[in-house]
N, C-alpha and C. Protein backbone atom coordinates (compact mmCIF):
# COMPACT_ATOMS: atom_id res chain seq x y z
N UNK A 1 -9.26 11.28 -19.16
CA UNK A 1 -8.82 9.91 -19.09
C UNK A 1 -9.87 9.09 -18.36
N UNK A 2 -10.64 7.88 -18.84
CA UNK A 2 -11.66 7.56 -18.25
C UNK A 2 -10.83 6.50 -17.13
N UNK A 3 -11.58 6.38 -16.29
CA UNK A 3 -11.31 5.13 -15.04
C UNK A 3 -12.44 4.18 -14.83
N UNK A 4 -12.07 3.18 -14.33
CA UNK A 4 -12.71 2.06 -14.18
C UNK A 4 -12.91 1.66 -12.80
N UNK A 5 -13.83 1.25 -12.42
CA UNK A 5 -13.73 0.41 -10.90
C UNK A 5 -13.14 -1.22 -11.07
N UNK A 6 -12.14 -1.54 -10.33
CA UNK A 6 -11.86 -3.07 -10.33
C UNK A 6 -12.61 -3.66 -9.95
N UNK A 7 -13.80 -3.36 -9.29
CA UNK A 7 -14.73 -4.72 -8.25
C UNK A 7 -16.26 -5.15 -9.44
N UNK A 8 -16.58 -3.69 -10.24
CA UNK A 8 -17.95 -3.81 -10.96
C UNK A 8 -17.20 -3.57 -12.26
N UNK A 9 -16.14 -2.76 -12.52
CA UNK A 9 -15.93 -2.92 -13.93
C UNK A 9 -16.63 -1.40 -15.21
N UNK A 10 -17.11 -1.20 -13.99
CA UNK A 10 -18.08 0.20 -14.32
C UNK A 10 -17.03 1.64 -14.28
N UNK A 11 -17.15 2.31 -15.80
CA UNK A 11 -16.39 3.41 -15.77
C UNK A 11 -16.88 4.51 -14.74
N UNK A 12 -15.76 5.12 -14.12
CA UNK A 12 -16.09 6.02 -13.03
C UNK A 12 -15.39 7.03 -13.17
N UNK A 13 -16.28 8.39 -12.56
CA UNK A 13 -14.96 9.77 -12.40
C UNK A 13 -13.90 9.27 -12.38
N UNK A 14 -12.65 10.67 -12.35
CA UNK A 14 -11.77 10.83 -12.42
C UNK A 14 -11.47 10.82 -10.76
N UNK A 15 -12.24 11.83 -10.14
CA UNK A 15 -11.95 12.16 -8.84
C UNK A 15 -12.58 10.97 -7.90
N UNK A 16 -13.24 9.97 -8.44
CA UNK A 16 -13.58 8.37 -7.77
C UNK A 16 -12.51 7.46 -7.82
N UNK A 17 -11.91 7.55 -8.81
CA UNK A 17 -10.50 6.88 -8.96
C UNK A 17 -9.38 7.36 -7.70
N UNK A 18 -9.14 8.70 -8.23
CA UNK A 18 -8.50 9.15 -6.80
C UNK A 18 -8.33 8.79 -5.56
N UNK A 19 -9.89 9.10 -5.22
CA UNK A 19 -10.27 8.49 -3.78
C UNK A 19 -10.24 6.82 -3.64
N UNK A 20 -9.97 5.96 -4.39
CA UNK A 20 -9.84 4.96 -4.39
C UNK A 20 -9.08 4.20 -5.54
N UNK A 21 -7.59 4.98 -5.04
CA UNK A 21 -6.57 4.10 -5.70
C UNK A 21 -6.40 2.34 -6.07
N UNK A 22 -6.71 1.86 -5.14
CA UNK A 22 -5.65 0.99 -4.93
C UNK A 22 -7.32 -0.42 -5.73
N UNK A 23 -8.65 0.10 -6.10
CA UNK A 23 -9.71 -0.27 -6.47
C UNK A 23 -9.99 0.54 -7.86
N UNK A 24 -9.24 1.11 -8.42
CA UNK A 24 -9.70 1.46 -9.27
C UNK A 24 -8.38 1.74 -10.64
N UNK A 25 -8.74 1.48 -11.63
CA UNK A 25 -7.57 1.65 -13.25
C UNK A 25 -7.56 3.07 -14.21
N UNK A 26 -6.85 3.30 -14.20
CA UNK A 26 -7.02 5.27 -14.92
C UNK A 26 -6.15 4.48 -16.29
N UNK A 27 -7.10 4.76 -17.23
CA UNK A 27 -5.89 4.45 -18.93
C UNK A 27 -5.88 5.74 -19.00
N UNK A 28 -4.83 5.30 -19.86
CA UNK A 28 -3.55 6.69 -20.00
C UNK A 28 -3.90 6.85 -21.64
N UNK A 29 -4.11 8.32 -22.16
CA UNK A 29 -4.59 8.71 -23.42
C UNK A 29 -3.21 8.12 -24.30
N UNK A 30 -3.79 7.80 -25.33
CA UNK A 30 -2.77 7.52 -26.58
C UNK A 30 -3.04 6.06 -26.72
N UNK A 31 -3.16 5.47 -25.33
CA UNK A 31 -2.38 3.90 -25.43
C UNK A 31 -3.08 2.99 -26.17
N UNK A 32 -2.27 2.11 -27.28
CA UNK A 32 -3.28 0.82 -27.84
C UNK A 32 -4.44 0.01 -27.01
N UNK A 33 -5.34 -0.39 -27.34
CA UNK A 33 -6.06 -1.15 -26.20
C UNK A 33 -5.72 -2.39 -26.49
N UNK A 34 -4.79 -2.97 -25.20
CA UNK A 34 -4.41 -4.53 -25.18
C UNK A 34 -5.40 -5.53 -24.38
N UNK A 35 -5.09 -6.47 -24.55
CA UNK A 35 -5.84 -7.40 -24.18
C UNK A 35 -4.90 -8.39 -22.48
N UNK A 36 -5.85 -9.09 -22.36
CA UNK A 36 -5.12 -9.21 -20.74
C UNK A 36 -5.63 -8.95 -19.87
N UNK A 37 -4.81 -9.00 -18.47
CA UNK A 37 -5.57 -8.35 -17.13
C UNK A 37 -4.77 -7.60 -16.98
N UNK A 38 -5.04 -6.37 -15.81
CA UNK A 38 -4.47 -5.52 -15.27
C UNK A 38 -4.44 -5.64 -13.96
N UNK A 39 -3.45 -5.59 -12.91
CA UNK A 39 -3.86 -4.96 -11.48
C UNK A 39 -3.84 -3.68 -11.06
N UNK A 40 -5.25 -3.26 -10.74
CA UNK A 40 -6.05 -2.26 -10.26
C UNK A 40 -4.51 -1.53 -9.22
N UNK A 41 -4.30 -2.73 -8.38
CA UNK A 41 -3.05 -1.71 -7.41
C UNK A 41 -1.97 -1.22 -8.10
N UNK A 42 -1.24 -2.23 -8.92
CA UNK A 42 0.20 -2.08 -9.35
C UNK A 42 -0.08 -0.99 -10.81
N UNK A 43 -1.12 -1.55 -11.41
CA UNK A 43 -1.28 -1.10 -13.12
C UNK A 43 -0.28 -1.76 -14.02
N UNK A 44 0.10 -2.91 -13.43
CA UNK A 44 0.97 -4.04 -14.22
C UNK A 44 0.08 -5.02 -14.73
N UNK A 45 0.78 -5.53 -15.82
CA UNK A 45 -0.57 -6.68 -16.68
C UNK A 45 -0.36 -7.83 -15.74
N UNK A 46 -0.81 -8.43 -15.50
CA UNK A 46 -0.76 -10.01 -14.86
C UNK A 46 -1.60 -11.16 -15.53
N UNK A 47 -0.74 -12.44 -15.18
CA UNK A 47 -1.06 -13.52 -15.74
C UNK A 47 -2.66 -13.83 -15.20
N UNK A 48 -3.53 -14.77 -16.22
CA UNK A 48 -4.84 -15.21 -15.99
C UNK A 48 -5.09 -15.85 -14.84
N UNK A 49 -4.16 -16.43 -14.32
CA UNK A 49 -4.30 -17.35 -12.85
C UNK A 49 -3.96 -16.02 -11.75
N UNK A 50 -3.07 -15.24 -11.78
CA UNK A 50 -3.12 -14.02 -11.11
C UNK A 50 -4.76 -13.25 -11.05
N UNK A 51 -5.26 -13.09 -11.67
CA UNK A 51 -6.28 -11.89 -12.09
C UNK A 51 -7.73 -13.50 -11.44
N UNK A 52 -7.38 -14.57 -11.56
CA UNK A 52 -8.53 -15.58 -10.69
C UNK A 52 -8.18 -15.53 -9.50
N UNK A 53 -6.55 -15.77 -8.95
CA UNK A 53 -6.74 -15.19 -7.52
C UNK A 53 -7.30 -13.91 -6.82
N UNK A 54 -7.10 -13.14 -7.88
CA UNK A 54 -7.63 -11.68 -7.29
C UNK A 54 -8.19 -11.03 -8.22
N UNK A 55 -9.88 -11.47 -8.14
CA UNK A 55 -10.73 -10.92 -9.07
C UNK A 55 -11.13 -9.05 -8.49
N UNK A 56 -11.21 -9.18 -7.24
CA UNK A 56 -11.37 -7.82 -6.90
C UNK A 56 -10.83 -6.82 -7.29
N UNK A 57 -9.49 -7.14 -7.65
CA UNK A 57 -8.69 -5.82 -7.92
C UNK A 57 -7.96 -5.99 -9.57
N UNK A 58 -8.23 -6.93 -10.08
CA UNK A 58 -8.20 -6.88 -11.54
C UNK A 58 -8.96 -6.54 -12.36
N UNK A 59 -8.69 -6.09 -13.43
CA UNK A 59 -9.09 -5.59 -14.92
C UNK A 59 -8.87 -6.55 -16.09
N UNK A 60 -9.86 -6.92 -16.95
CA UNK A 60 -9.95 -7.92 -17.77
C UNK A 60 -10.09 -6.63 -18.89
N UNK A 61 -9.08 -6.43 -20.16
CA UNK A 61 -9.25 -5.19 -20.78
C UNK A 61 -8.98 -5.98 -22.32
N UNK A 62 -10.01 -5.91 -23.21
CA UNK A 62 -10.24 -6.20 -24.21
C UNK A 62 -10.31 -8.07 -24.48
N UNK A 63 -10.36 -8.54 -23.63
CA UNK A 63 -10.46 -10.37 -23.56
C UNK A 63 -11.78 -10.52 -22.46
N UNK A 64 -13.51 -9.81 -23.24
CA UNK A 64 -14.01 -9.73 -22.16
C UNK A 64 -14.94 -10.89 -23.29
C-alpha cells in the first residue's frame, strides 16, 4: 500500500508512514482514485477551504 507525506506530497515507505502518523496518508488497495482533499490526521475528505487552512496535513488526490 503506497503512502504519502502530507507536507511534500512525496510517496514514502510504509514504515515512514508509521512513524509519522498523524503527517502522513496510507491508500488502502482496491479503492477508486477520487478527487478532493484528504486529512493526513483523520483520513476524512475535507472541504477546499479546510485543506487551505491546513495545507500541512492535507492531501490534494487526483485535483492536482
Amino acid at each position: 500500500m503506497p503512502a504519502r507525506n502530507a507536507k511534500t506530497g512525496r510517496y514514502i515507505a510504509t514504515t515512514t508512514a508509521a512513524r509519522s502518523p498523524r503527517t502522513s496518508v496510507v491508500s488502502k488497495a482496491g479503492k477508486s482514485a477520487s478527487t478532493g482533499y484528504r486529512s493526513a490526521i483523520t483520513g476524512r475528505y475535507v472541504t477546499s477551504a479546510t485543506a487551505k487552512r491546513h495545507p500541512e496535513t492535507t492531501i490534494a488526490e487526483g485535483c492536482h
